[in-house]
PDB file of N, CA and C in Angstrom:
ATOM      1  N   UNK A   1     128.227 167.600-190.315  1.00  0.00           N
ATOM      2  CA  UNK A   1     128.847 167.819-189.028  1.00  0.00           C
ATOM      3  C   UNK A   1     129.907 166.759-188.735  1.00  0.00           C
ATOM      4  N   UNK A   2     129.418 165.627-189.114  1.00  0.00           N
ATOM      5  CA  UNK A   2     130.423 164.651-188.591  1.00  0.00           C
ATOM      6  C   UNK A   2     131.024 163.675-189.401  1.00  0.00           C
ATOM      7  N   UNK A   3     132.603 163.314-189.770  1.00  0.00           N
ATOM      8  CA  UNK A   3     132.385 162.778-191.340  1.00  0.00           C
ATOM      9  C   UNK A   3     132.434 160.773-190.969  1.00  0.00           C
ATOM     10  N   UNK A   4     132.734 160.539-191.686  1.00  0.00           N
ATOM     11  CA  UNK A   4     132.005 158.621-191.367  1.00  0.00           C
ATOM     12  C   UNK A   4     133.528 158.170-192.363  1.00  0.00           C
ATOM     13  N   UNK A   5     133.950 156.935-191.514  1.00  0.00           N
ATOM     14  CA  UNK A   5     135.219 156.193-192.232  1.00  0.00           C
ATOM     15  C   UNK A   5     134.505 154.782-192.614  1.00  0.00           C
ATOM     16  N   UNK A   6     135.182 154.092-193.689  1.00  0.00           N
ATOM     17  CA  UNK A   6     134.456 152.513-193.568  1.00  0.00           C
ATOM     18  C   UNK A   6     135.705 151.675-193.327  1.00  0.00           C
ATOM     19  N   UNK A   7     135.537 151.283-192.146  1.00  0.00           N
ATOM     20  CA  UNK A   7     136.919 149.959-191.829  1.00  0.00           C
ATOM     21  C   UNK A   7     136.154 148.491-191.527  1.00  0.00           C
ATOM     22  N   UNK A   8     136.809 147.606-191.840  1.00  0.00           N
ATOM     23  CA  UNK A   8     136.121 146.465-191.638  1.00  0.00           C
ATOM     24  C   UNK A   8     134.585 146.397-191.575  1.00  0.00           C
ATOM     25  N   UNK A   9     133.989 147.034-192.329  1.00  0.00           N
ATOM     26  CA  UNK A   9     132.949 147.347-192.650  1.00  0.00           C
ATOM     27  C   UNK A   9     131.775 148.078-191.682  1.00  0.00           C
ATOM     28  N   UNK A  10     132.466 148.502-191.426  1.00  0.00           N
ATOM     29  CA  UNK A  10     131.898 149.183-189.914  1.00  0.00           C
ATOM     30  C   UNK A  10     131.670 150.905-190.270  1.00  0.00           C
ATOM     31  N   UNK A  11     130.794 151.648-190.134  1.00  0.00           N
ATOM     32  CA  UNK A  11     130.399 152.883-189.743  1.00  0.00           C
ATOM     33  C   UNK A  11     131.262 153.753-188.870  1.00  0.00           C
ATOM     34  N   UNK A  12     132.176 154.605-188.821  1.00  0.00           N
ATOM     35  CA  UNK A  12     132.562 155.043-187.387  1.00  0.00           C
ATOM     36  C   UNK A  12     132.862 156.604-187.995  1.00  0.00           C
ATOM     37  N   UNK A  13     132.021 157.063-186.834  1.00  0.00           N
ATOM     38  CA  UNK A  13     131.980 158.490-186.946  1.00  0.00           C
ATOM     39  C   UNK A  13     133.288 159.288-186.519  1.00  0.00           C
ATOM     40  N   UNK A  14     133.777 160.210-187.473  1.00  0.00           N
ATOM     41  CA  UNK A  14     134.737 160.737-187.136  1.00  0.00           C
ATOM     42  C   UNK A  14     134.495 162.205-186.490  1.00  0.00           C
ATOM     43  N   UNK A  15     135.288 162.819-185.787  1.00  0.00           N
ATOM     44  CA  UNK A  15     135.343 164.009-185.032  1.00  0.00           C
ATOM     45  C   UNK A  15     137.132 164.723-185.414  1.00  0.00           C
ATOM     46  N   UNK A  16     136.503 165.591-185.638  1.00  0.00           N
ATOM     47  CA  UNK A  16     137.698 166.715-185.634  1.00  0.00           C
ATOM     48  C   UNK A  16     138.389 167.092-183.870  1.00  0.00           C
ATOM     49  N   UNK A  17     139.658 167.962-183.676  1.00  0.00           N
ATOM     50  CA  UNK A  17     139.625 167.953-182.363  1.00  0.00           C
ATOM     51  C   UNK A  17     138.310 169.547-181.998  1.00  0.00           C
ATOM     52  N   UNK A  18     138.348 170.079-182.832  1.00  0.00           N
ATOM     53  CA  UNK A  18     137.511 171.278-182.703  1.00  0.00           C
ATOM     54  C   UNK A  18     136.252 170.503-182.725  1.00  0.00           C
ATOM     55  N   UNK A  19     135.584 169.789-183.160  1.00  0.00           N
ATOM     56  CA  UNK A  19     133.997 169.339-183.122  1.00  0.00           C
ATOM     57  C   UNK A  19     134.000 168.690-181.676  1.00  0.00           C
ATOM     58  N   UNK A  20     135.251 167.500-181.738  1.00  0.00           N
ATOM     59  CA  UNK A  20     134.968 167.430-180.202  1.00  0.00           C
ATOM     60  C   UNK A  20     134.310 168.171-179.174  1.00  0.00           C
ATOM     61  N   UNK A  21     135.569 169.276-179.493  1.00  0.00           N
ATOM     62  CA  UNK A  21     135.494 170.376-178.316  1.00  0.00           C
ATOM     63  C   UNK A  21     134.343 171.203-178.528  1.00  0.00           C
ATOM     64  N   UNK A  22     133.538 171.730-179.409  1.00  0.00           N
ATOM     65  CA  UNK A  22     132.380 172.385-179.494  1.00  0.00           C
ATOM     66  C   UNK A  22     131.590 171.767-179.506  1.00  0.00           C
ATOM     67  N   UNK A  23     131.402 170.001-179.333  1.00  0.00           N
ATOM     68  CA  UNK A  23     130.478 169.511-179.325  1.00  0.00           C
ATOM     69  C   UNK A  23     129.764 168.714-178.203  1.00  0.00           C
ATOM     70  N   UNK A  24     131.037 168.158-177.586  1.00  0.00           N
ATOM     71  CA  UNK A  24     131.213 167.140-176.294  1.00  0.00           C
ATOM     72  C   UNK A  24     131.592 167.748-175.325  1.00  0.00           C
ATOM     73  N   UNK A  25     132.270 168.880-174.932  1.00  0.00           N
ATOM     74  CA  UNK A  25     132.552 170.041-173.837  1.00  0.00           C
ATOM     75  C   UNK A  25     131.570 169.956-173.210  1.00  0.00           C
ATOM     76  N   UNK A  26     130.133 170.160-173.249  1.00  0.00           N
ATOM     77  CA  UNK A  26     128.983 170.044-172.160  1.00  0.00           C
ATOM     78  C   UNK A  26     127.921 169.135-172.435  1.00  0.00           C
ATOM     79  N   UNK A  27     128.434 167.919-173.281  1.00  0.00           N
ATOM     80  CA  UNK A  27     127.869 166.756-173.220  1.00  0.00           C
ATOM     81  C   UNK A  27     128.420 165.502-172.238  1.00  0.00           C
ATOM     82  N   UNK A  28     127.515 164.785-171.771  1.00  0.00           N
ATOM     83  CA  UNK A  28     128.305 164.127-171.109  1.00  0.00           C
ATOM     84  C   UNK A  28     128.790 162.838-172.220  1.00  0.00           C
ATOM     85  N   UNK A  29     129.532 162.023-171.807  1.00  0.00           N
ATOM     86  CA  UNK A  29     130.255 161.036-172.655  1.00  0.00           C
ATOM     87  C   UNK A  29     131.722 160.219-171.923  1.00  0.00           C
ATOM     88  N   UNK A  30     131.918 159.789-172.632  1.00  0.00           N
ATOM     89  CA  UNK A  30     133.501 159.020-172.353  1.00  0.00           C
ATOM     90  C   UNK A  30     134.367 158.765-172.988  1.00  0.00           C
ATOM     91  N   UNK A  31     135.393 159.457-172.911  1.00  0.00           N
ATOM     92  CA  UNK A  31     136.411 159.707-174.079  1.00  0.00           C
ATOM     93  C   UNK A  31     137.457 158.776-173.202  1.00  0.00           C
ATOM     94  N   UNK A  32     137.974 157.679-174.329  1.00  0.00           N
ATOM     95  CA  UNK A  32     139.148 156.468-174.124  1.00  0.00           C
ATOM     96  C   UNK A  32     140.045 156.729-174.902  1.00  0.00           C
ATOM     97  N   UNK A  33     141.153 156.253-174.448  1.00  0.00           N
ATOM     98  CA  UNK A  33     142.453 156.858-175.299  1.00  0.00           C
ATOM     99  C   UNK A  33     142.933 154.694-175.528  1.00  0.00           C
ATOM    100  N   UNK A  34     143.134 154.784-176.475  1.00  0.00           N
ATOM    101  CA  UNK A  34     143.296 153.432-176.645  1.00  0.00           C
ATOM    102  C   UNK A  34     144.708 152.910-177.175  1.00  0.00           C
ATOM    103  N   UNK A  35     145.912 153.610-176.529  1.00  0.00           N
ATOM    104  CA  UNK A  35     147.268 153.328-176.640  1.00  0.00           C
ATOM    105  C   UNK A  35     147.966 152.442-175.477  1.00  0.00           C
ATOM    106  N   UNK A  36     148.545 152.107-175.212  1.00  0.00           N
ATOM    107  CA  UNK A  36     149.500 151.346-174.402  1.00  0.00           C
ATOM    108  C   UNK A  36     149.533 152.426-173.131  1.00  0.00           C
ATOM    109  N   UNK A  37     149.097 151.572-171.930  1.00  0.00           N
ATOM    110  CA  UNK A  37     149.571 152.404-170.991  1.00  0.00           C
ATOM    111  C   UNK A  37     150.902 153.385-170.708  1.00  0.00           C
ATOM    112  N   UNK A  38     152.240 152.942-171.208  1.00  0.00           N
ATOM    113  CA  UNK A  38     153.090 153.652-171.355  1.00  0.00           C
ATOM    114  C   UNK A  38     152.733 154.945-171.935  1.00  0.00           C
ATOM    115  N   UNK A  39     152.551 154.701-172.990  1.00  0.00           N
ATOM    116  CA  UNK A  39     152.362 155.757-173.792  1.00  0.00           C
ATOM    117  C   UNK A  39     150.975 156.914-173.497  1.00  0.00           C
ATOM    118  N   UNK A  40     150.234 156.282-172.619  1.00  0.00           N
ATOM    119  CA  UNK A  40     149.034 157.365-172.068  1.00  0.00           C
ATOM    120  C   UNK A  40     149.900 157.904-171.043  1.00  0.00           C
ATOM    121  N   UNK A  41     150.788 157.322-170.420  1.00  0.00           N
ATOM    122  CA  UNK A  41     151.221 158.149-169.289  1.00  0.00           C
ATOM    123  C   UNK A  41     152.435 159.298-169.983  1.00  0.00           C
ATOM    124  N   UNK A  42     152.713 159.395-171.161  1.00  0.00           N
ATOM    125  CA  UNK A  42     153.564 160.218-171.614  1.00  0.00           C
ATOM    126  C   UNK A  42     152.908 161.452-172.037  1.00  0.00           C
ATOM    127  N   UNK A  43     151.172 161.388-171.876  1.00  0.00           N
ATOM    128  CA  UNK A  43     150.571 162.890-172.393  1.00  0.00           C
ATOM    129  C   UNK A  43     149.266 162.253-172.625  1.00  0.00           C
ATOM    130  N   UNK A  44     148.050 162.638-172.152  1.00  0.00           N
ATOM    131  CA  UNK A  44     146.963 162.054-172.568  1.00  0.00           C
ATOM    132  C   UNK A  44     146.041 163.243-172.883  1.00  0.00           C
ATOM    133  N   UNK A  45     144.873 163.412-173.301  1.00  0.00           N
ATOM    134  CA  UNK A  45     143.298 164.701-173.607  1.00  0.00           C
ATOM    135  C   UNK A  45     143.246 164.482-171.677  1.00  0.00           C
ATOM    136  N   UNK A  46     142.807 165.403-171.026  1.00  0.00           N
ATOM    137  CA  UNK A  46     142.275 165.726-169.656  1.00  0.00           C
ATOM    138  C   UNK A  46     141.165 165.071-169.829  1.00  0.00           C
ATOM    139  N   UNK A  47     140.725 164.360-168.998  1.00  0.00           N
ATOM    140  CA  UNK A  47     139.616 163.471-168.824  1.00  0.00           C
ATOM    141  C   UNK A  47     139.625 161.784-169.363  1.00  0.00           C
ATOM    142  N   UNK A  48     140.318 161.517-170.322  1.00  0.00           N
ATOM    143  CA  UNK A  48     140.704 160.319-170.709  1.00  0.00           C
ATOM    144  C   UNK A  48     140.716 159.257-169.878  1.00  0.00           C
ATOM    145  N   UNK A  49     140.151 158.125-170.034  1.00  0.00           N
ATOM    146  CA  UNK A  49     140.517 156.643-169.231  1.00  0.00           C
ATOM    147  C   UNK A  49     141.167 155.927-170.070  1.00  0.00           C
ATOM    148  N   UNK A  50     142.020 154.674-169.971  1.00  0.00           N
ATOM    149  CA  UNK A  50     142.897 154.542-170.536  1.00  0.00           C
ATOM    150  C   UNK A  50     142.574 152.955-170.674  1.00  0.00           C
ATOM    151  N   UNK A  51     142.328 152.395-172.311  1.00  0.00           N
ATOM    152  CA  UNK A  51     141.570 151.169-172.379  1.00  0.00           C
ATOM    153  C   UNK A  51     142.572 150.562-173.734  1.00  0.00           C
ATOM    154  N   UNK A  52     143.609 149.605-173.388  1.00  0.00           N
ATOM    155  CA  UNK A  52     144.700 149.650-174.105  1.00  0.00           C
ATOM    156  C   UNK A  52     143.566 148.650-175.721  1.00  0.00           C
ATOM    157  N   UNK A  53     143.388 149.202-176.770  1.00  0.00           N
ATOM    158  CA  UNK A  53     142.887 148.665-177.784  1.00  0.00           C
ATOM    159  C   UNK A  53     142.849 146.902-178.041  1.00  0.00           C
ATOM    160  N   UNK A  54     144.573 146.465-177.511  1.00  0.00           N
ATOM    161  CA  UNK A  54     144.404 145.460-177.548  1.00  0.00           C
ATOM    162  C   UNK A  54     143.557 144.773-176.582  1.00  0.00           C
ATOM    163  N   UNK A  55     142.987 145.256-175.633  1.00  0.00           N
ATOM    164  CA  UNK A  55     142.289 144.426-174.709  1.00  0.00           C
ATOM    165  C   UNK A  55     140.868 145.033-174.273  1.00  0.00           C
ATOM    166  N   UNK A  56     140.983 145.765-175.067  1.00  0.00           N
ATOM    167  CA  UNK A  56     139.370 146.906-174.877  1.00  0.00           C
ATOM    168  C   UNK A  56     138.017 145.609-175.183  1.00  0.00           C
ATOM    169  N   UNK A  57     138.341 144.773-176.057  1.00  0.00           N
ATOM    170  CA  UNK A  57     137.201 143.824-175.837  1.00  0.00           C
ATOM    171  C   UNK A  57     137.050 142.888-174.927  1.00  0.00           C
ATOM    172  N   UNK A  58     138.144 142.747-173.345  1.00  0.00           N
ATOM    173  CA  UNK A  58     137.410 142.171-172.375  1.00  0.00           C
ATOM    174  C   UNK A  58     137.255 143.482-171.404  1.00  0.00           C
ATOM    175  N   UNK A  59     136.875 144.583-171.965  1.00  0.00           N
ATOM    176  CA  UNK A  59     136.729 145.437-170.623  1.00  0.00           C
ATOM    177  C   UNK A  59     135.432 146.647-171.176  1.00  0.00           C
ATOM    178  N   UNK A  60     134.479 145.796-171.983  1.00  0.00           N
ATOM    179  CA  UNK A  60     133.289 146.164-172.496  1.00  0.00           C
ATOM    180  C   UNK A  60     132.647 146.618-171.457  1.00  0.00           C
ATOM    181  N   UNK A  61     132.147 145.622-170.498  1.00  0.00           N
ATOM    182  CA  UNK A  61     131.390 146.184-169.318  1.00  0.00           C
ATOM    183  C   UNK A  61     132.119 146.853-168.748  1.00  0.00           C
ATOM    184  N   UNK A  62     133.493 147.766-168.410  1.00  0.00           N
ATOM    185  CA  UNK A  62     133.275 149.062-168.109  1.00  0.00           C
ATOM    186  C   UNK A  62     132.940 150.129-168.726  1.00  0.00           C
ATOM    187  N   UNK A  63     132.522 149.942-170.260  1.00  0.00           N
ATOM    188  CA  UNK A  63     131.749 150.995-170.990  1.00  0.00           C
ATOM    189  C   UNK A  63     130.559 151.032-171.005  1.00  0.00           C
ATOM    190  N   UNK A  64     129.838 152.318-170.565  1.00  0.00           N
ATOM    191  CA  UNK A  64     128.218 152.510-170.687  1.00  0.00           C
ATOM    192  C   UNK A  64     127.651 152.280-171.913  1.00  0.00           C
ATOM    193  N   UNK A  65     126.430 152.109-172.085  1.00  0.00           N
ATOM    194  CA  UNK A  65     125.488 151.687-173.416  1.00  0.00           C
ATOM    195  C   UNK A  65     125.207 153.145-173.579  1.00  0.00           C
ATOM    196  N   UNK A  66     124.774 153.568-172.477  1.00  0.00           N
ATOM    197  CA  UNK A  66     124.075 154.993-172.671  1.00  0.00           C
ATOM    198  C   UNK A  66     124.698 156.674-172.973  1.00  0.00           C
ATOM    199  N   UNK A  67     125.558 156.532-173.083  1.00  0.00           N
ATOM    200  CA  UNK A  67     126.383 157.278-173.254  1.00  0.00           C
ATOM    201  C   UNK A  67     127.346 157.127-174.533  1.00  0.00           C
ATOM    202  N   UNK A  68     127.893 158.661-175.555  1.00  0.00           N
ATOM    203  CA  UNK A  68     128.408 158.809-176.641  1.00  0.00           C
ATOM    204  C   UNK A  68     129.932 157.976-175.998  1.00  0.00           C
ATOM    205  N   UNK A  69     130.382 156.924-176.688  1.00  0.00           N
ATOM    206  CA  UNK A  69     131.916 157.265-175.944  1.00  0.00           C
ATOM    207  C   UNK A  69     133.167 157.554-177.710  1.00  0.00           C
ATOM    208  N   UNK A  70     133.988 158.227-176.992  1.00  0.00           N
ATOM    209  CA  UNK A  70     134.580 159.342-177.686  1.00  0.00           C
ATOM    210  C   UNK A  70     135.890 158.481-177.741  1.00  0.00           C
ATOM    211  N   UNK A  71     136.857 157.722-179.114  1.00  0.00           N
ATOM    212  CA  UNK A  71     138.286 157.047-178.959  1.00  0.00           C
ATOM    213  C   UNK A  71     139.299 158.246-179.876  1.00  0.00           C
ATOM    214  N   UNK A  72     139.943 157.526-178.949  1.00  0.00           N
ATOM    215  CA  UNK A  72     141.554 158.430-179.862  1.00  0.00           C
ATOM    216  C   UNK A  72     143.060 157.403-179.733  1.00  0.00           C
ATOM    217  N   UNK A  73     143.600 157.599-180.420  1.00  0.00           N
ATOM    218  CA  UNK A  73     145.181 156.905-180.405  1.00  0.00           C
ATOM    219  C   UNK A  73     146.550 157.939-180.779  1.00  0.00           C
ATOM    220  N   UNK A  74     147.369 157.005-181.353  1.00  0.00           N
ATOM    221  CA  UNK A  74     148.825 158.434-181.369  1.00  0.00           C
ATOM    222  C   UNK A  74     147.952 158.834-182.795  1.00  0.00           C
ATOM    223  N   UNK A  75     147.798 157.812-184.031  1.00  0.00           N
ATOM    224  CA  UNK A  75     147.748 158.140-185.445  1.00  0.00           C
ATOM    225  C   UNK A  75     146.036 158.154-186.076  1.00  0.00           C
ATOM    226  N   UNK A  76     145.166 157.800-185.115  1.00  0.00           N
ATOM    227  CA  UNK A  76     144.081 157.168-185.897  1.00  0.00           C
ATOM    228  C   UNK A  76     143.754 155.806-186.235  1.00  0.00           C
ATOM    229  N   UNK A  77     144.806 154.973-186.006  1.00  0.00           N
ATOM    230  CA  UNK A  77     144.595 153.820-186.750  1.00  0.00           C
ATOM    231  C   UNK A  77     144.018 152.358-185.592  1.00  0.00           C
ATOM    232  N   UNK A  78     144.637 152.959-184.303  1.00  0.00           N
ATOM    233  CA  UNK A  78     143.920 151.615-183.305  1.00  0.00           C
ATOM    234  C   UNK A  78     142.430 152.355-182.773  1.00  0.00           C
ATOM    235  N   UNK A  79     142.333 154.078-183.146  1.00  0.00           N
ATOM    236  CA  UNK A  79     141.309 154.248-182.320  1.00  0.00           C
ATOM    237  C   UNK A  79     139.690 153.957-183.509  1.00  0.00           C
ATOM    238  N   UNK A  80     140.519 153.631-184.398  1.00  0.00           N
ATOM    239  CA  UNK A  80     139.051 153.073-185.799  1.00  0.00           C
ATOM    240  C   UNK A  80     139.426 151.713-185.398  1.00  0.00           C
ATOM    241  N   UNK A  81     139.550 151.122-185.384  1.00  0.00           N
ATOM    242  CA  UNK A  81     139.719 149.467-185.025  1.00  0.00           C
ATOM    243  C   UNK A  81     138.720 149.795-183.643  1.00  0.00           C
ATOM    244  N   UNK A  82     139.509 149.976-182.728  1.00  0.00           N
ATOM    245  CA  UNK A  82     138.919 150.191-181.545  1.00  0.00           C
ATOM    246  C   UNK A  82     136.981 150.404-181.258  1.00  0.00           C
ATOM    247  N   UNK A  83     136.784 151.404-182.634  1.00  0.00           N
ATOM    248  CA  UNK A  83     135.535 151.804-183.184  1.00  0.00           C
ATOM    249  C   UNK A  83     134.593 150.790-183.221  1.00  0.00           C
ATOM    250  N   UNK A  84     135.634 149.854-184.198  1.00  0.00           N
ATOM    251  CA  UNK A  84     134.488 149.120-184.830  1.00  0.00           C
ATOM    252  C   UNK A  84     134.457 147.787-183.954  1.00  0.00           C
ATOM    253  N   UNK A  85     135.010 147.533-183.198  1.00  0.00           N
ATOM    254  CA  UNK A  85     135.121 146.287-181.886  1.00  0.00           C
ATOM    255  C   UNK A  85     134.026 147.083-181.520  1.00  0.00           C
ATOM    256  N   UNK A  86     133.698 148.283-180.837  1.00  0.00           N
ATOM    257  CA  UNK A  86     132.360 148.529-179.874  1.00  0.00           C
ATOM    258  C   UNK A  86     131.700 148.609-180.523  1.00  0.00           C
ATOM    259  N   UNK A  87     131.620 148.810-181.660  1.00  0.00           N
ATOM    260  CA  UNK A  87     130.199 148.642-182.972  1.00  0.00           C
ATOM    261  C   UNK A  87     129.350 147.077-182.881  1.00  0.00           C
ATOM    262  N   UNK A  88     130.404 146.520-183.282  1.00  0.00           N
ATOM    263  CA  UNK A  88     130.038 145.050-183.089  1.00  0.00           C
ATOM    264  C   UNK A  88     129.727 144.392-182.150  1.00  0.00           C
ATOM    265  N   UNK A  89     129.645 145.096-180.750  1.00  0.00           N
ATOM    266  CA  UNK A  89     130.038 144.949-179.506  1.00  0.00           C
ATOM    267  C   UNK A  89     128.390 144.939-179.205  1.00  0.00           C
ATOM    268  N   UNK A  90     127.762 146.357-179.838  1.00  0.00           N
ATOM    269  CA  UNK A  90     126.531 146.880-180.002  1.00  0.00           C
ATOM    270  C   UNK A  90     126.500 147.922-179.482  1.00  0.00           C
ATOM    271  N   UNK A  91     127.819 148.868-178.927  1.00  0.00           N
ATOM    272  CA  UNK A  91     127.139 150.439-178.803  1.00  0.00           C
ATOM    273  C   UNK A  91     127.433 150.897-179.748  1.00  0.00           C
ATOM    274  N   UNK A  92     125.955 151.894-179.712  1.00  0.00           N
ATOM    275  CA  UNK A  92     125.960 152.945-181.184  1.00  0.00           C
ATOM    276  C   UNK A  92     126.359 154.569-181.202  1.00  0.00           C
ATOM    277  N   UNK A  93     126.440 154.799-180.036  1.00  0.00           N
ATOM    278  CA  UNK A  93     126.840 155.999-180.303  1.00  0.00           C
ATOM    279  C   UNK A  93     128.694 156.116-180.072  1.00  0.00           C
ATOM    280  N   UNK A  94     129.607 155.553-180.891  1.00  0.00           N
ATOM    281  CA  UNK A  94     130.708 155.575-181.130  1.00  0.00           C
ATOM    282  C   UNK A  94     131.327 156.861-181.805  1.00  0.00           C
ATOM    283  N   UNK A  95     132.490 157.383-181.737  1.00  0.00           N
ATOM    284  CA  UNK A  95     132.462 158.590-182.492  1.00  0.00           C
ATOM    285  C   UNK A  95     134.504 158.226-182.255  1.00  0.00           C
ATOM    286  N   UNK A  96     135.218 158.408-183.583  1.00  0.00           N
ATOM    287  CA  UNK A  96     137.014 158.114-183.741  1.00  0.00           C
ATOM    288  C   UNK A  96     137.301 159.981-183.544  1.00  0.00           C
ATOM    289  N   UNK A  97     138.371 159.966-182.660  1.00  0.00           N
ATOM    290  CA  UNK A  97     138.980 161.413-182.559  1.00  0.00           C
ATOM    291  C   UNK A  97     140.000 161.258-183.555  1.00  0.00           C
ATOM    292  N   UNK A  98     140.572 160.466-183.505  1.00  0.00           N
ATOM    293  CA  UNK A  98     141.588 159.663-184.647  1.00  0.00           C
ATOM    294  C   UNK A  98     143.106 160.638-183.573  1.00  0.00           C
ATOM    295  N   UNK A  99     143.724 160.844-183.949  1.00  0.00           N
ATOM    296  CA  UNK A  99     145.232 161.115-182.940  1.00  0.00           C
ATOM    297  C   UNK A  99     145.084 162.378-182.771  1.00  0.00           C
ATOM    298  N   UNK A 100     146.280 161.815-181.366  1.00  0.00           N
ATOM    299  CA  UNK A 100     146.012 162.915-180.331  1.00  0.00           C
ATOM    300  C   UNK A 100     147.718 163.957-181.008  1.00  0.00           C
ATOM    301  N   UNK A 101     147.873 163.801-181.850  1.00  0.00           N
ATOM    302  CA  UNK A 101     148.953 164.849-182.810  1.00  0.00           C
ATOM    303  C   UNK A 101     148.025 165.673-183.127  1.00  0.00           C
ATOM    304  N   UNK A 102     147.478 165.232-183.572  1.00  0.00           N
ATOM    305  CA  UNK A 102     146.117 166.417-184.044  1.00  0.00           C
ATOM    306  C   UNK A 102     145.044 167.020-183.468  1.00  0.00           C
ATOM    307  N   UNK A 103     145.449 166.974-182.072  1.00  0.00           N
ATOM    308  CA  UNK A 103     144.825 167.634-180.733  1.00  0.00           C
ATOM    309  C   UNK A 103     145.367 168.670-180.231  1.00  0.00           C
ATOM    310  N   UNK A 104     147.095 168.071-180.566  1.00  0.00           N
ATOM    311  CA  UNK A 104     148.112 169.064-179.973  1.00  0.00           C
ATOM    312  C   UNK A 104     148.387 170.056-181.136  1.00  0.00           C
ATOM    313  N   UNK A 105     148.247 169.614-182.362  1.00  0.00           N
ATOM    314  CA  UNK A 105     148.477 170.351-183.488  1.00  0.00           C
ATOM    315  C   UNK A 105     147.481 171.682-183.599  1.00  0.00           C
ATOM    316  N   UNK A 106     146.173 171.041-182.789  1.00  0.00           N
ATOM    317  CA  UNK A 106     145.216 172.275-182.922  1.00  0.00           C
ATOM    318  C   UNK A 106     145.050 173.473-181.574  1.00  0.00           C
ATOM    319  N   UNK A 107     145.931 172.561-180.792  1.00  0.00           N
ATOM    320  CA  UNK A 107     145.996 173.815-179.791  1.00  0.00           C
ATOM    321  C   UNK A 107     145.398 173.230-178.288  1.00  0.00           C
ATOM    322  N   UNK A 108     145.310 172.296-178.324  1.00  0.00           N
ATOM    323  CA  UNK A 108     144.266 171.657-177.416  1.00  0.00           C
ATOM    324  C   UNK A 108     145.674 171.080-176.211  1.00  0.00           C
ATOM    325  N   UNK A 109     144.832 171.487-174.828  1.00  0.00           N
ATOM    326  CA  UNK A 109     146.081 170.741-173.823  1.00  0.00           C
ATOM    327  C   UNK A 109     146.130 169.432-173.733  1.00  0.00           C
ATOM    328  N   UNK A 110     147.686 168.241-173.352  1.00  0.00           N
ATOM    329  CA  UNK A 110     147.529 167.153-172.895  1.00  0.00           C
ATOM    330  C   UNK A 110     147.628 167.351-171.495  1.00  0.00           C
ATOM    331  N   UNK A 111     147.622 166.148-170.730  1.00  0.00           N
ATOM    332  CA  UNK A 111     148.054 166.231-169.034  1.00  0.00           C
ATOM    333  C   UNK A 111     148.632 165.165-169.402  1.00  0.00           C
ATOM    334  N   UNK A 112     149.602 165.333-168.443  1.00  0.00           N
ATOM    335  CA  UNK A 112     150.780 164.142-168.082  1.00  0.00           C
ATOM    336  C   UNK A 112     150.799 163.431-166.857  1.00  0.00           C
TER     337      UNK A 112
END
């Protein structure tokens, strides 16, 4: 179901934009978009909070323990970094959307 990347030696579960969506649609969770505020305000996934990667590790305590939370970026590459900072962080239920090109590529709306 879900395939697994190894970055900095870290575990991080990957999601398709379709598994997302058939999977997390009536789960609850928290999906972070981890680009530069600019750039979230140019098109973000509906529901997104916006936790710029570079600084996502002083803004831990606004992420729940208890809850899946769901990252994405433009390419994939800050939202696996991003991954493995909350890995180490100690939440486990982490899951990389990897880019949001490949959200729009599959058909999926942004909001602006």
């Amino acid at each position: 179901m879900f395939g697994f990347l190894f970055r900095s030696g870290a575990r991080v579960k990957s999601l398709t934009p379709q598994q997302y969506h058939q999977d997390f649609r009536q789960r609850e969770h928290v999906l972070v978009d981890v680009r530069t505020p600019a750039e979230f305000r140019t098109g973000h996934i509906p529901g997104a909070r916006n936790i710029d990667v570079q600084v996502i590790d002083r803004h831990l305590d606004k992420l729940p323990n208890d809850k899946p939370i769901v990252l994405y970026c433009r390419s994939g590459n800050r939202s696996s970094i991003a991954a493995s900072i909350l890995q180490r962080a100690g939440f486990t239920e982490v899951y990389d959307l990897g880019g949001i090109g490949e959200w729009v590529a599959a058909g999926f709306p942004i909001q602006r």
